[in-house]
Protein backbone atom coordinates (compact mmCIF):
# COMPACT_ATOMS: atom_id res chain seq x y z
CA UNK A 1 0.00 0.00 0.00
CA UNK A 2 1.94 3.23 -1.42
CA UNK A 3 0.47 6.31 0.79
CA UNK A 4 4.09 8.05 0.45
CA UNK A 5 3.84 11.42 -0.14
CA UNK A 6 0.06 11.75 0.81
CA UNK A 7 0.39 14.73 2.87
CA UNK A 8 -1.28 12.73 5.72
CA UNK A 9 -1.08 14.06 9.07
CA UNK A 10 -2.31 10.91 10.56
CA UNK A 11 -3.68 7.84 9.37
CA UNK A 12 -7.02 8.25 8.31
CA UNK A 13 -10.39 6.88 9.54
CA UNK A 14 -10.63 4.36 6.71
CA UNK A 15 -6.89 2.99 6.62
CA UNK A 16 -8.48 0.02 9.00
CA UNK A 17 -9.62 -1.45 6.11
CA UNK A 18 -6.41 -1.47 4.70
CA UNK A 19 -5.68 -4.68 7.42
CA UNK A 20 -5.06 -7.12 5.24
CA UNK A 21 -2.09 -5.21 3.87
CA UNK A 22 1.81 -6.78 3.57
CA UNK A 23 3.52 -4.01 2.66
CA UNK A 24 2.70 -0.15 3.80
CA UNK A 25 4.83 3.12 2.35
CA UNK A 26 3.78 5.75 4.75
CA UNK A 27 7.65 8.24 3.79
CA UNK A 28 7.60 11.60 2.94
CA UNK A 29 4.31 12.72 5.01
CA UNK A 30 4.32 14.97 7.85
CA UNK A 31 2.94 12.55 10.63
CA UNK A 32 2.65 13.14 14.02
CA UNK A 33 5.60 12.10 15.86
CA UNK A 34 3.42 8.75 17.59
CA UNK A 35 0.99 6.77 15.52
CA UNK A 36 -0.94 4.80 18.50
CA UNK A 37 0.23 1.28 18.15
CA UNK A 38 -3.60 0.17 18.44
CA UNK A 39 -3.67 1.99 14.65
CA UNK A 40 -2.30 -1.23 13.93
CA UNK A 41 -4.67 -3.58 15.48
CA UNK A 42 -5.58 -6.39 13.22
CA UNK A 43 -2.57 -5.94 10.65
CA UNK A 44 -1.97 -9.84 11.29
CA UNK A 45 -0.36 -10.03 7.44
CA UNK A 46 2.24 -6.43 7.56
CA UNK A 47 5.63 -7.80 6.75
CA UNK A 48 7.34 -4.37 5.96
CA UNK A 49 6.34 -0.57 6.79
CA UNK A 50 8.39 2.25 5.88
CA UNK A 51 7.92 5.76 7.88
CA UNK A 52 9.10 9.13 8.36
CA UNK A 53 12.61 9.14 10.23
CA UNK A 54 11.20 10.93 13.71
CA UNK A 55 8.25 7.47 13.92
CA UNK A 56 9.69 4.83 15.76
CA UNK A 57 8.12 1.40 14.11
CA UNK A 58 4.34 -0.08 15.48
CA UNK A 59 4.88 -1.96 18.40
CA UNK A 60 8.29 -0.45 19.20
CA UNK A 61 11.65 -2.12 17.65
CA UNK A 62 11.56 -5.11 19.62
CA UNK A 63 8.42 -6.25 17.73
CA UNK A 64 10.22 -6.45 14.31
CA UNK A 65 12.97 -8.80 13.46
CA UNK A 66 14.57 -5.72 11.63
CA UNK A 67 14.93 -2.11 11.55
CA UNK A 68 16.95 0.12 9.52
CA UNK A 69 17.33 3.81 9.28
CA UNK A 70 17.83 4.58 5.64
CA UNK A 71 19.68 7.83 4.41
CA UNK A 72 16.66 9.18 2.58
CA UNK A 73 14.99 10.14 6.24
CA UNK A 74 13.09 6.79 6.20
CA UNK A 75 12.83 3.96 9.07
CA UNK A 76 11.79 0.37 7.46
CA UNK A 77 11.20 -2.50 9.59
CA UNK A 78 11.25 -6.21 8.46
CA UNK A 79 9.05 -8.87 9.05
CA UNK A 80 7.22 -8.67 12.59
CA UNK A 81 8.04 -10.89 15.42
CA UNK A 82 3.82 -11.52 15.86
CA UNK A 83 4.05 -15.71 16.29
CA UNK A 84 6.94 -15.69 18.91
CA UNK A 85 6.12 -12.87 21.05
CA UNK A 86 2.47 -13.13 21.17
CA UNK A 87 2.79 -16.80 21.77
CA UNK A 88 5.12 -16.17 24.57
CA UNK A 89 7.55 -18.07 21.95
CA UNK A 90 11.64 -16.74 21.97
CA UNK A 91 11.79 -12.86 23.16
CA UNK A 92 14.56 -10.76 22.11
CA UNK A 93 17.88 -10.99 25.04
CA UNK A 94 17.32 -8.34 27.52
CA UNK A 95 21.13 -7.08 27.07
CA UNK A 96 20.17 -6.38 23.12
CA UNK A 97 18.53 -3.32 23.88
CA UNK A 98 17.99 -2.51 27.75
CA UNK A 99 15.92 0.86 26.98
CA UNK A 100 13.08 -1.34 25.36
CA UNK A 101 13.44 -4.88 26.47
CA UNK A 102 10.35 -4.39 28.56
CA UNK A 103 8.39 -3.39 25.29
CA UNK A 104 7.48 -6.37 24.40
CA UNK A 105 3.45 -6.82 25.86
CA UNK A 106 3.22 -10.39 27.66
CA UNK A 107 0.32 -12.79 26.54
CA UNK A 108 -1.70 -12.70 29.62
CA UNK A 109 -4.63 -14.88 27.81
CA UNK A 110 -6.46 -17.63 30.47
CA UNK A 111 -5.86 -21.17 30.26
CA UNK A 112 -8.50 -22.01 28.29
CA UNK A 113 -7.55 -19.58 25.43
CA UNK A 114 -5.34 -19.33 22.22
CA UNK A 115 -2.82 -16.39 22.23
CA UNK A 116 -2.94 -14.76 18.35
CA UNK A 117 -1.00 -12.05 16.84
CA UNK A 118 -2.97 -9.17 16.04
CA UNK A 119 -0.78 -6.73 14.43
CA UNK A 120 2.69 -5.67 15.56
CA UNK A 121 3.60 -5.79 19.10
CA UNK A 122 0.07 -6.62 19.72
CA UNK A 123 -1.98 -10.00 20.18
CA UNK A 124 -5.75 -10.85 20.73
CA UNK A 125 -7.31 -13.96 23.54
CA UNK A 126 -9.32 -16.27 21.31
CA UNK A 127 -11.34 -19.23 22.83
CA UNK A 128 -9.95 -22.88 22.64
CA UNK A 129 -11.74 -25.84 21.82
CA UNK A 130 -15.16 -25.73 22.97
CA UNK A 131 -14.56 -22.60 25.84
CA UNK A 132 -16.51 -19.31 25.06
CA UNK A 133 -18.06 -16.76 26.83
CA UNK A 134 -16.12 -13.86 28.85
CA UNK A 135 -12.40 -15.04 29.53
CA UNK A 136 -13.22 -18.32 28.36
CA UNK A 137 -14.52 -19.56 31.37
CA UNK A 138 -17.63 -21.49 29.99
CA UNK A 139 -17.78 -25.13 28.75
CA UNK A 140 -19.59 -27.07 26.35
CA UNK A 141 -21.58 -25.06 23.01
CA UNK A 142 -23.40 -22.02 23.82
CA UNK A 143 -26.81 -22.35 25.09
CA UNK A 144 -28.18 -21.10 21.86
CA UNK A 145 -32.35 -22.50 22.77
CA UNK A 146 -32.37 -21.10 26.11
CA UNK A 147 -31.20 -18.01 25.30
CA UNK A 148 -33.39 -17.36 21.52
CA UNK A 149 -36.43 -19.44 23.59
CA UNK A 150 -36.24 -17.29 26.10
CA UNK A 151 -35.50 -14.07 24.37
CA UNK A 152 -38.81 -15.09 22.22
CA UNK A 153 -40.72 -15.39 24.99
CA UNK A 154 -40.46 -12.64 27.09
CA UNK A 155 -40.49 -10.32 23.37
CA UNK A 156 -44.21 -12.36 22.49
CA UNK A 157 -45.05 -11.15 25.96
CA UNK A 158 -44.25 -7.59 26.25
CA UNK A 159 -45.60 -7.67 22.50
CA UNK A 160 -49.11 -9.19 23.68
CA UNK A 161 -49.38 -6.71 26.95
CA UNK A 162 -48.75 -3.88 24.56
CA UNK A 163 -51.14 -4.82 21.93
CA UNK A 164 -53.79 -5.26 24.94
CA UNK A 165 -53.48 -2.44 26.56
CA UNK A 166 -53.48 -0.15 22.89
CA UNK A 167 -56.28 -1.87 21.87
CA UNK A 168 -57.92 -0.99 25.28
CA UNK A 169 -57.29 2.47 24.46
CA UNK A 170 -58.13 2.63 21.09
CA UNK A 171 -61.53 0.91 22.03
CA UNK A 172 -62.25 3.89 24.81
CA UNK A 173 -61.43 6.79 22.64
């Protein structure tokens, strides 16, 4: 996606849909100096982003495998570390960068849940096997007659006590 030169200021309120995207150009466009690394959220597929100089790269420099600071004013980063760090997989060494070794977010998903990348230095809790419901805390398939049953019930109801009492009305007036 080649948005170099765009004049953009900041990323705009449609570039979500540009998720699916491997490679992003965003050089030679006065950005603010921090794009929110939530921006990023859902950017599973990015492989390569180029940015003004002054931008440090989505998810800090620990989240990429490489950086490089090009002579045109340009940072580029290389493919993102999303499987091993959300995964909780190999992390950088602590001594190769001591100002940002504690970047890096830590997959706090519950036991009964997947950890998945979910764009650069970020990752999303997704529901294993047949878990579902907050945190992943419920069992078994998801009570799908009780709760449409129900739900049908109580709406015939207040549906039927409406009609009644309108009609009531109607008949008085």
């Amino acid at each position: 996606l080649d948005l170099s030169n765009c004049s953009l200021s900041a990323p705009c309120a449609g570039f979500q849909a540009a998720s699916t995207a491997a490679v992003i150009d965003l050089t030679e466009n006065p950005l603010q100096e921090s794009i929110p690394n939530t921006t990023f959220r859902g950017f599973t597929r990015l492989q390569s982003i180029s940015l003004p100089l002054p931008l440090e790269c989505p998810g800090g420099s620990m989240a990429w495998d490489t950086v490089t600071m090009q002579a045109a004013g340009q940072a580029g980063a290389g493919s993102p570390r999303l499987s091993d760090t959300a995964a909780g997989g190999p992390q950088p060494s602590p001594t190769s960068n001591p100002d940002s070794c504690l970047a890096l977010p830590a997959c706090l998903c519950p036991e009964s849940s997947l950890c998945a990348p979910d764009g650069p230095g970020l990752f999303q809790c997704l529901c294993a096997g047949s878990s579902h419901g907050y945190k992943c805390l419920r069992e078994g398939a998801f009570p799908m007659l009780l709760f449409y049953g129900t739900l049908g019930a109580v709406t015939t109801s207040l549906a039927l006590l409406a009609w009644g009492t309108q009609r009531r009305k109607a008949k008085s007036s």
